[in-house]
C-alpha atoms as a PDB file:
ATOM      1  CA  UNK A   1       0.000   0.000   0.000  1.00  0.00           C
ATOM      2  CA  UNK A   2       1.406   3.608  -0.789  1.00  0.00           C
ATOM      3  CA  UNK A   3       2.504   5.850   1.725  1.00  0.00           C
ATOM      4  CA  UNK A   4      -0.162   8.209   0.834  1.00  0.00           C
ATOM      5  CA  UNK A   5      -2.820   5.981   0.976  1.00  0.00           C
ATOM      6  CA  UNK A   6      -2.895   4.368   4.544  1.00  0.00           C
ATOM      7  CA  UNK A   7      -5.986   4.187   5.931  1.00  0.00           C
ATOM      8  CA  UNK A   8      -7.114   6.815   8.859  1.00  0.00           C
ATOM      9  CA  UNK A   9      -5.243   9.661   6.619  1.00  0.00           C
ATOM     10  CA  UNK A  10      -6.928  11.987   3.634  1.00  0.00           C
ATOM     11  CA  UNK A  11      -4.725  11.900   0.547  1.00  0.00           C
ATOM     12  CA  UNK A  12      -2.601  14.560   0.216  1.00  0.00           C
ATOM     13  CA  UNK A  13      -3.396  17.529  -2.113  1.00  0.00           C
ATOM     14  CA  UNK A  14       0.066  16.897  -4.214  1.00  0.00           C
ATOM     15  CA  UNK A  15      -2.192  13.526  -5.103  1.00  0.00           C
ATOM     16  CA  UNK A  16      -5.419  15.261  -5.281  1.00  0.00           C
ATOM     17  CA  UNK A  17      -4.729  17.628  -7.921  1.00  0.00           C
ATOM     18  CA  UNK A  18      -3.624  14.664 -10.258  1.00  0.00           C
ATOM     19  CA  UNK A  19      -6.438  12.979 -10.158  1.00  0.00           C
ATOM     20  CA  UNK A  20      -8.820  16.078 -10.263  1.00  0.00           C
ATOM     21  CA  UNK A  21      -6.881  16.592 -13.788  1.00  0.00           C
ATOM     22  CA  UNK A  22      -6.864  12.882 -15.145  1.00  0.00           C
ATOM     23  CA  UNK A  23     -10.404  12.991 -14.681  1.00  0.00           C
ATOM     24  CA  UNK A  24     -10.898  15.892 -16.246  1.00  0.00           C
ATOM     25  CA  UNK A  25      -8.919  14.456 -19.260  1.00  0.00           C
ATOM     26  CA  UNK A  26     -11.276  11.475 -19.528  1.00  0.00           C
ATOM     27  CA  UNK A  27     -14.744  13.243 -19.487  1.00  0.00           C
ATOM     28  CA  UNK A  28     -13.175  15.476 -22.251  1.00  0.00           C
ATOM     29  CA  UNK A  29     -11.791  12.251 -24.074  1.00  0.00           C
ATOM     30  CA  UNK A  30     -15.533  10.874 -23.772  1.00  0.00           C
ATOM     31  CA  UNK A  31     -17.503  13.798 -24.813  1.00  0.00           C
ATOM     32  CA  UNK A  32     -15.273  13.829 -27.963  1.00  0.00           C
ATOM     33  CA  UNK A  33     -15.742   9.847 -28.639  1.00  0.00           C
ATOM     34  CA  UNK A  34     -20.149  10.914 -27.784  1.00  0.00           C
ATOM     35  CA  UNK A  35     -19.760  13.942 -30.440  1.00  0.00           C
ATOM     36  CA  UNK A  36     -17.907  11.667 -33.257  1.00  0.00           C
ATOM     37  CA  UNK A  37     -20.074   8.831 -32.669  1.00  0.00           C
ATOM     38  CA  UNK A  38     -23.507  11.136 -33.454  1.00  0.00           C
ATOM     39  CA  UNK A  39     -21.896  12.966 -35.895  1.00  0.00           C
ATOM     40  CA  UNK A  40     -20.986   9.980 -38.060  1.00  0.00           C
ATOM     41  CA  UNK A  41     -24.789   8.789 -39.143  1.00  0.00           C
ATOM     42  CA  UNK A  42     -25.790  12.541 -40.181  1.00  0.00           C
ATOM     43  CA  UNK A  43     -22.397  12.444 -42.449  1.00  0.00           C
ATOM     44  CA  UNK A  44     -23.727   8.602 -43.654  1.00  0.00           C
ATOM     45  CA  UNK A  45     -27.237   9.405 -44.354  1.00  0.00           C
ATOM     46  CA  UNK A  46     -26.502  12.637 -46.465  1.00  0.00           C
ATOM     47  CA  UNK A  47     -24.147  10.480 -49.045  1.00  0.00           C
ATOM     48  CA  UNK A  48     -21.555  11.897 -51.431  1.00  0.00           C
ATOM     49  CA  UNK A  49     -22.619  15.053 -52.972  1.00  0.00           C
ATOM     50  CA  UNK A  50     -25.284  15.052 -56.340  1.00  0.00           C
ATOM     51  CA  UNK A  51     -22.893  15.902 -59.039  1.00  0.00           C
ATOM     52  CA  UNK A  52     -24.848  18.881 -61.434  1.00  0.00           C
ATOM     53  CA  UNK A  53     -26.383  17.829 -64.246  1.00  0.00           C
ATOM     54  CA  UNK A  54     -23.793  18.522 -67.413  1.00  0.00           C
ATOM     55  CA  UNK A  55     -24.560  20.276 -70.627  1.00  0.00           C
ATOM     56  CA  UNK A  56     -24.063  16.802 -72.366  1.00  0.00           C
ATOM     57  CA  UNK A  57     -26.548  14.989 -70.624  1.00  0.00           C
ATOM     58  CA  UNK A  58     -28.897  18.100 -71.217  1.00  0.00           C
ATOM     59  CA  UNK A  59     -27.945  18.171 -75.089  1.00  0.00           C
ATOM     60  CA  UNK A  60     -30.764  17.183 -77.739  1.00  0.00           C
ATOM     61  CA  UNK A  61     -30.265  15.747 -81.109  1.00  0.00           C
ATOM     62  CA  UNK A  62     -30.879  16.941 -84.253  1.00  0.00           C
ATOM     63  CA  UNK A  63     -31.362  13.592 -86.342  1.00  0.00           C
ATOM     64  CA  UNK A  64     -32.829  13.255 -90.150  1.00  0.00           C
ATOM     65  CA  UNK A  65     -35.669  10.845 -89.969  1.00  0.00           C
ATOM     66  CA  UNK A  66     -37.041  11.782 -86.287  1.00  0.00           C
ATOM     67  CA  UNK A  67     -40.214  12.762 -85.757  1.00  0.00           C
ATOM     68  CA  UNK A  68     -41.124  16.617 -84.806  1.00  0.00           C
ATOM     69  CA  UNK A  69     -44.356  18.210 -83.634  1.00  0.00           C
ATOM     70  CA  UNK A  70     -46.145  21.463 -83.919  1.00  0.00           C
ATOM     71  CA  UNK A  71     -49.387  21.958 -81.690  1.00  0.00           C
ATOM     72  CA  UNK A  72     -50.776  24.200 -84.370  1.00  0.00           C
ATOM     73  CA  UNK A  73     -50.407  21.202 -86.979  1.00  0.00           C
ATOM     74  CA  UNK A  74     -52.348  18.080 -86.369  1.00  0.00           C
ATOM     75  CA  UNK A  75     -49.768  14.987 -86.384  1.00  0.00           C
ATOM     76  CA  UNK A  76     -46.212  14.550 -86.629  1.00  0.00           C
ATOM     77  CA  UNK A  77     -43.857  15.831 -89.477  1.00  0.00           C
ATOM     78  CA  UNK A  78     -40.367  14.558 -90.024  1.00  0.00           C
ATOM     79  CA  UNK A  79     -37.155  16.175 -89.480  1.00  0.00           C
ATOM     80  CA  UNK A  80     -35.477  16.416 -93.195  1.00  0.00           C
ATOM     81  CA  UNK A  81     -32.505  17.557 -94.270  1.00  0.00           C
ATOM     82  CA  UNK A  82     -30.156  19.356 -90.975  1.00  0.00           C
ATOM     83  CA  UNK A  83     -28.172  22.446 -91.281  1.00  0.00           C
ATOM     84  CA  UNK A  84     -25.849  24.395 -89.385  1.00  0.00           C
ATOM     85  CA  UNK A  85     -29.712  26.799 -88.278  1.00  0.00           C
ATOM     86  CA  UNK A  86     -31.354  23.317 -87.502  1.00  0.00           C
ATOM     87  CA  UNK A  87     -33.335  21.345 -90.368  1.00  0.00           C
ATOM     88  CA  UNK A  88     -35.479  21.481 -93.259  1.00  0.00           C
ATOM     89  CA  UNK A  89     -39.078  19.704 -93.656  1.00  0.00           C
ATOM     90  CA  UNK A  90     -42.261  20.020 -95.767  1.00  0.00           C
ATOM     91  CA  UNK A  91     -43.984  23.436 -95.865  1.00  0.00           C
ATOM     92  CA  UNK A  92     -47.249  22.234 -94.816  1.00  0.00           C
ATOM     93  CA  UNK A  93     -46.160  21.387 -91.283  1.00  0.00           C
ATOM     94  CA  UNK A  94     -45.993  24.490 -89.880  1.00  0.00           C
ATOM     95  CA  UNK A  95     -45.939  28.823 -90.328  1.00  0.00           C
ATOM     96  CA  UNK A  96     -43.686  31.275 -89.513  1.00  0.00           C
ATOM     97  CA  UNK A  97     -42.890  31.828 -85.835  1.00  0.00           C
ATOM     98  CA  UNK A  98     -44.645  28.208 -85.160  1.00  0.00           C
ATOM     99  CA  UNK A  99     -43.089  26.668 -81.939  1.00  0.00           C
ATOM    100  CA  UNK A 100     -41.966  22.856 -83.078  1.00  0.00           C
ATOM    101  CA  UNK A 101     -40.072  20.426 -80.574  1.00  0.00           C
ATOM    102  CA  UNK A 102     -38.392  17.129 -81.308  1.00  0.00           C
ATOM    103  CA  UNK A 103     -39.269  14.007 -79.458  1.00  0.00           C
ATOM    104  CA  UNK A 104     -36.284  14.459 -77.489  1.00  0.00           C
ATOM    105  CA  UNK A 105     -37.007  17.347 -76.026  1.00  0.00           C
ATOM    106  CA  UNK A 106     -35.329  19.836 -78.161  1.00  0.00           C
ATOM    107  CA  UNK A 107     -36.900  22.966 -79.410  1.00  0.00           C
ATOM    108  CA  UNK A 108     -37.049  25.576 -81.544  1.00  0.00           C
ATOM    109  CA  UNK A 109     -39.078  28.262 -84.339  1.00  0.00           C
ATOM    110  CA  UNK A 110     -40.287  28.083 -87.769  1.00  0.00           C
ATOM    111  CA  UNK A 111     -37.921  30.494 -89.415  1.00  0.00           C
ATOM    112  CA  UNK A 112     -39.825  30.813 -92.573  1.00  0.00           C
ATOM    113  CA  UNK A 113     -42.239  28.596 -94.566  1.00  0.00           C
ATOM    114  CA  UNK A 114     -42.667  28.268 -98.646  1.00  0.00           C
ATOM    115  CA  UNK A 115     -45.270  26.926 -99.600  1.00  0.00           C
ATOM    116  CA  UNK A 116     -43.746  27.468-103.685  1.00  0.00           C
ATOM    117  CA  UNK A 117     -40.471  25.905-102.684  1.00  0.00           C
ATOM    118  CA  UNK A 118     -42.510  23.245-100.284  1.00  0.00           C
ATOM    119  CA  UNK A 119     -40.374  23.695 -97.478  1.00  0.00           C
ATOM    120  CA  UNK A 120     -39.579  25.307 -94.345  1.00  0.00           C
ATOM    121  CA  UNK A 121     -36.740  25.928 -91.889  1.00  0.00           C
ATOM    122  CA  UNK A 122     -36.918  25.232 -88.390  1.00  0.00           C
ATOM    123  CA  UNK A 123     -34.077  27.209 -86.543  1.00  0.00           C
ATOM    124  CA  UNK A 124     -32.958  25.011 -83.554  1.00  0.00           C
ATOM    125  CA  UNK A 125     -33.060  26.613 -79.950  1.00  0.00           C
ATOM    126  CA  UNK A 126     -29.687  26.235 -77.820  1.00  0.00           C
ATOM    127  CA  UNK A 127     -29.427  22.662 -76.583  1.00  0.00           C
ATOM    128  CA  UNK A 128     -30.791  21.319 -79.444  1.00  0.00           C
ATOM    129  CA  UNK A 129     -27.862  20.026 -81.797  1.00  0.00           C
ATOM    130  CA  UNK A 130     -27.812  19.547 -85.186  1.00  0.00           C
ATOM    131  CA  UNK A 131     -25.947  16.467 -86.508  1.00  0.00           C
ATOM    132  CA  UNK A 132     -24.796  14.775 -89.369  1.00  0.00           C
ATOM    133  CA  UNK A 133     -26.920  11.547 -88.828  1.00  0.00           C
ATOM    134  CA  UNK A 134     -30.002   9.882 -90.436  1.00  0.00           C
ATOM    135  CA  UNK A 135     -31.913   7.503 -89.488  1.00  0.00           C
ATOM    136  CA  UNK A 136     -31.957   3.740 -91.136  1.00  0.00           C
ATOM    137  CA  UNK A 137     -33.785   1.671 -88.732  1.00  0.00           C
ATOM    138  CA  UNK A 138     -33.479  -1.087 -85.523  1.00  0.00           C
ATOM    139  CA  UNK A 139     -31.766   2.054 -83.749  1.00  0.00           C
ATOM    140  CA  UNK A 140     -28.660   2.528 -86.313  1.00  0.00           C
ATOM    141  CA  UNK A 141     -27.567   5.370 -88.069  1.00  0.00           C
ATOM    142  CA  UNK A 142     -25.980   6.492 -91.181  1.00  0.00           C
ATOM    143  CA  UNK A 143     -23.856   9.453 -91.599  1.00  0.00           C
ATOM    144  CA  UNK A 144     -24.755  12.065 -94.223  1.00  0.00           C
ATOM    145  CA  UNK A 145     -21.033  12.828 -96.423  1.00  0.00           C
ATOM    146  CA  UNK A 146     -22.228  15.629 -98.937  1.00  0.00           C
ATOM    147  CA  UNK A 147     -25.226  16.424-101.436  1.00  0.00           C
ATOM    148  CA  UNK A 148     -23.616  14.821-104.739  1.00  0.00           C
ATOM    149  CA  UNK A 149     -26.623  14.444-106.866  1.00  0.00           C
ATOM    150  CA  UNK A 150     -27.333  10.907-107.705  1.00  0.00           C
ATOM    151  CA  UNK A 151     -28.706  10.107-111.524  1.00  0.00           C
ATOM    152  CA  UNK A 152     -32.064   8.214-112.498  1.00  0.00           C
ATOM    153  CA  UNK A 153     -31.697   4.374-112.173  1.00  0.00           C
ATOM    154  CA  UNK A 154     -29.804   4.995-108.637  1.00  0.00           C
ATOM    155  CA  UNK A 155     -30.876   3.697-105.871  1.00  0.00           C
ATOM    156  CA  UNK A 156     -32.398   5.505-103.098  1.00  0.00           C
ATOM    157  CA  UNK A 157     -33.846   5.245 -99.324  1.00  0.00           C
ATOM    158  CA  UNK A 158     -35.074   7.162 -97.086  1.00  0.00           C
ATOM    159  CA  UNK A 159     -36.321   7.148 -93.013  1.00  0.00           C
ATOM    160  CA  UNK A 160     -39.683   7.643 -91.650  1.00  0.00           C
ATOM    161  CA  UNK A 161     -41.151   7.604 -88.120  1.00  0.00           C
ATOM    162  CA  UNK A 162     -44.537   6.185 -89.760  1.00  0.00           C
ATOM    163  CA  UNK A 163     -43.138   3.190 -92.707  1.00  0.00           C
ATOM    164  CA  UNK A 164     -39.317   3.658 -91.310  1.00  0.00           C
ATOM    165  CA  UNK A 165     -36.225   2.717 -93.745  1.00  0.00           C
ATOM    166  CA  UNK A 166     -37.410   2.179 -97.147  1.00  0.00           C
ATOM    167  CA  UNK A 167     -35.400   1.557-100.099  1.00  0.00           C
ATOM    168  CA  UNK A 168     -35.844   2.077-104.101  1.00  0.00           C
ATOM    169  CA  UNK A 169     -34.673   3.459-107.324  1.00  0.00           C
ATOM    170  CA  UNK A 170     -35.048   6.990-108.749  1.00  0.00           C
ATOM    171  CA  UNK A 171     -37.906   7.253-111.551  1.00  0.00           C
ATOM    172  CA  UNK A 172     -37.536  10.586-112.874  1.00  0.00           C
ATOM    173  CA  UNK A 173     -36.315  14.017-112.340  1.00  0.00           C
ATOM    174  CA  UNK A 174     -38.013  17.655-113.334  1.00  0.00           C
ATOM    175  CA  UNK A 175     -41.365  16.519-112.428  1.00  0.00           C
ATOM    176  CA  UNK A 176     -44.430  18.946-111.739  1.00  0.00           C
ATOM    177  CA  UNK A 177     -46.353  17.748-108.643  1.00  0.00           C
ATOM    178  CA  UNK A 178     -49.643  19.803-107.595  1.00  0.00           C
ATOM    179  CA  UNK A 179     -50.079  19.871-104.243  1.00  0.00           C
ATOM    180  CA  UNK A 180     -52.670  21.316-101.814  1.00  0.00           C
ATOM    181  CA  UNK A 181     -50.552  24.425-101.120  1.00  0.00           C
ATOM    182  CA  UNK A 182     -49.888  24.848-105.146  1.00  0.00           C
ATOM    183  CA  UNK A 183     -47.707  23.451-108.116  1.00  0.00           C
ATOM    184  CA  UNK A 184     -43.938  22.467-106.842  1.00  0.00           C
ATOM    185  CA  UNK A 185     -41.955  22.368-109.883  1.00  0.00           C
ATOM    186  CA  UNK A 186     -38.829  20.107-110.545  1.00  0.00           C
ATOM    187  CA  UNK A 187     -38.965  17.566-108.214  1.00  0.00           C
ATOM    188  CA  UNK A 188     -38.116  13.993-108.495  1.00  0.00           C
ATOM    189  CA  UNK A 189     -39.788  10.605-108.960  1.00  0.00           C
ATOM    190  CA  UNK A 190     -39.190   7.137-106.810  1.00  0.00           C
ATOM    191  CA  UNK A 191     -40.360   4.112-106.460  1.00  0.00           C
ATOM    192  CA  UNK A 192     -40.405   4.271-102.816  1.00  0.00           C
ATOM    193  CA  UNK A 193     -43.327   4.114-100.355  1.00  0.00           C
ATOM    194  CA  UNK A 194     -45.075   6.905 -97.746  1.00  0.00           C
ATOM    195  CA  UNK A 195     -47.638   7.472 -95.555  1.00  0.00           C
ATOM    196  CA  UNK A 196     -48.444  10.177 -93.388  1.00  0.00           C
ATOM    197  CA  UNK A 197     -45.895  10.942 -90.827  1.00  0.00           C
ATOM    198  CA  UNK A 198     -43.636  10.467 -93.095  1.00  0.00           C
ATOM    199  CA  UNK A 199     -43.799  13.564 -94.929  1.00  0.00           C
ATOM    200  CA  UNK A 200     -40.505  15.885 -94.965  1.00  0.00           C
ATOM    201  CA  UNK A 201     -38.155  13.116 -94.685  1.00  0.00           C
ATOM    202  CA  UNK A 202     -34.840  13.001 -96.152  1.00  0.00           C
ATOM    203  CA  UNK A 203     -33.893  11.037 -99.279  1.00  0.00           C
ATOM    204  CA  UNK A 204     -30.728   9.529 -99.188  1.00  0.00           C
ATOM    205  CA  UNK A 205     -28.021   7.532-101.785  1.00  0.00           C
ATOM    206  CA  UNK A 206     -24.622   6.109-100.949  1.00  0.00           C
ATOM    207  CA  UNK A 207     -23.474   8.789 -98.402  1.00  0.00           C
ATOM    208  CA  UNK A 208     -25.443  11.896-100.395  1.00  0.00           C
ATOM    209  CA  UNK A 209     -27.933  13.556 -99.181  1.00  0.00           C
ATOM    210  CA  UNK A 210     -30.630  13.521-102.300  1.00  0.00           C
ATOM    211  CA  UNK A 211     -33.620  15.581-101.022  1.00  0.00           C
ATOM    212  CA  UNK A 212     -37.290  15.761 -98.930  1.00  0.00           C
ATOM    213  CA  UNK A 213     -39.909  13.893 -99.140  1.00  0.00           C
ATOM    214  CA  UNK A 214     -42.961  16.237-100.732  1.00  0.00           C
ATOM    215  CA  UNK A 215     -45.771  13.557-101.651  1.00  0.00           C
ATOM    216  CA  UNK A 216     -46.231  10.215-102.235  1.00  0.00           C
ATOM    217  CA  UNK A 217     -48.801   7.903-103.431  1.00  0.00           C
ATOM    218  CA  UNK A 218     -50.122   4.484-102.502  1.00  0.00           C
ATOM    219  CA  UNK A 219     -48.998   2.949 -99.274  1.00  0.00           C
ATOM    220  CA  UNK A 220     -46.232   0.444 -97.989  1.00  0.00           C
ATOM    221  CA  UNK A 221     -48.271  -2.616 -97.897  1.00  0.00           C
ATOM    222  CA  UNK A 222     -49.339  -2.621-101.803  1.00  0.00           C
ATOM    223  CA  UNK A 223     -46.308  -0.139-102.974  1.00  0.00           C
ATOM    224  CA  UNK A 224     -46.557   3.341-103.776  1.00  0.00           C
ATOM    225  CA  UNK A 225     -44.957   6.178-105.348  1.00  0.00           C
ATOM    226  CA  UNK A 226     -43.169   9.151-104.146  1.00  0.00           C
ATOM    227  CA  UNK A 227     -41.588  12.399-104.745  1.00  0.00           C
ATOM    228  CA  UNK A 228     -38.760  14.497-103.319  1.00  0.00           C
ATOM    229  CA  UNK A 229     -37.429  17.468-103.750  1.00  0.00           C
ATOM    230  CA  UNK A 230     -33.621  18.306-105.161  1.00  0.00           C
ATOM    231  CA  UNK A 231     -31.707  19.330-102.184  1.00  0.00           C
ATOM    232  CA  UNK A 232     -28.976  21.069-103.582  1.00  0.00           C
ATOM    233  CA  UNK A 233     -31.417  24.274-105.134  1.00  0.00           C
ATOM    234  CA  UNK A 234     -33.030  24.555-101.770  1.00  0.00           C
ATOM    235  CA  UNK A 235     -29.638  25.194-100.346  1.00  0.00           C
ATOM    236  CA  UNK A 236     -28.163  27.063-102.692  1.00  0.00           C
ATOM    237  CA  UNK A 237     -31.743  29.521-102.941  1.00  0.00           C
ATOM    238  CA  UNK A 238     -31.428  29.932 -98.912  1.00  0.00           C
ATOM    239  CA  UNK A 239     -27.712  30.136 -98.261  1.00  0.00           C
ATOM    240  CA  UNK A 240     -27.917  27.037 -95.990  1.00  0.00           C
ATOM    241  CA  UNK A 241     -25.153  24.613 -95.110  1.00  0.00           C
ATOM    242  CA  UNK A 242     -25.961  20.848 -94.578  1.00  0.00           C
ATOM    243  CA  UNK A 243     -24.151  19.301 -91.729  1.00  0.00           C
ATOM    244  CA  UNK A 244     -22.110  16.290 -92.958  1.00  0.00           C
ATOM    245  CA  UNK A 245     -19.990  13.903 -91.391  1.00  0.00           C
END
């Protein structure tokens, strides 16, 4: 037994004041360990931090051969040929200043609308990205090289969100087609297929970029015919630039 501890004596205040301290010390230690040890499931439940949501992920495509809708038109149009302003489709689906959005999500204005030159422009809104892409069915794509002119006898397809890829051969070229908005002059004749829906798509031929869908006639289960019109005047009248690949 220590010195300082026999019994019948009070400790001595040299011993006192150490222990007064270590205890101290402890409750200290404790509450620390108690704070840590309630602090740690608040830290747990609130997870690693929500990383913002990218421009990427917010990005919409501009794709020939998606569909496109205007609440002042009744039905869906198709998204034709895409330029560096957005994309081309048929006149009749829409009017100047006409609000149009993609299925994706993407937006944007009819620019201007011709009923003569049976088509309009649809200028994309930010976020909504023109590409170089067309659509050829079971959820591929082709890429769109140029607007070389392909002659009668070629072979042609072209996407729709109502018939989708359909293939055939060009007919003739500088026909007159009379449609409900007027007489369209010098467009050309295929053997392909349409139905509604799929009015405004693109034609398309090895890589080039051949035109828009104006009419067609028939239907894909007996066979039909169709007509397109030339892209390259279109661009050339409007000062447009396709986007290729």
């Amino acid at each position: 037994m220590s010195p300082s501890a026999r019994p019948g004596r009070r400790p001595s205040r040299r011993l006192i004041r150490p222990l007064r301290a270590a205890a101290a010390l402890g409750a200290a230690v404790a509450a620390a360990l108690v704070t840590a040890a309630t602090a740690a499931p608040a830290a747990a439940d609130a997870g690693p931090p929500v990383p913002a949501r990218s421009a990427q992920a917010a990005q919409a495509d501009i794709v020939a051969g998606d569909p496109f809708f205007n609440d002042a038109y009744p039905g869906r149009c198709t998204i034709g040929a895409v330029v560096t302003a957005g994309f081309l489709a048929n006149a009749h689906c829409g009017r100047e200043g006409d609000r149009v959005r993609g299925h994706d999500g993407g937006t944007g204005t009819v620019a201007w609308s011709s009923p003569e030159s049976g088509v309009l422009l649809v200028e994309a809104d930010d976020g909504w990205r023109p590409t170089s892409s067309i659509r050829t069915g079971g959820g591929a794509n082709a890429t769109v090289r140029g607007t070389v002119e392909a002659p009668v006898g070629a072979s042609v397809c072209r996407p729709g969100p109502t018939t989708g890829w359909r293939c055939g051969t060009i007919v003739a070229k500088n026909q007159t087609v009379r449609t409900p908005q007027g007489h369209v002059y010098n467009a050309t004749r295929t053997s392909l297929c349409a139905e509604p829906g799929d009015t405004g798509g693109a034609f398309y031929s090895d890589g080039q970029l051949q035109g828009l869908l104006l009419v067609a006639s028939g239907n894909c289960s007996t066979g039909g015919t169709s007509f397109f019109l030339p892209i390259n005047p279109i661009l050339s009248r409007y000062a447009l630039t396709p986007v290729t690949g």
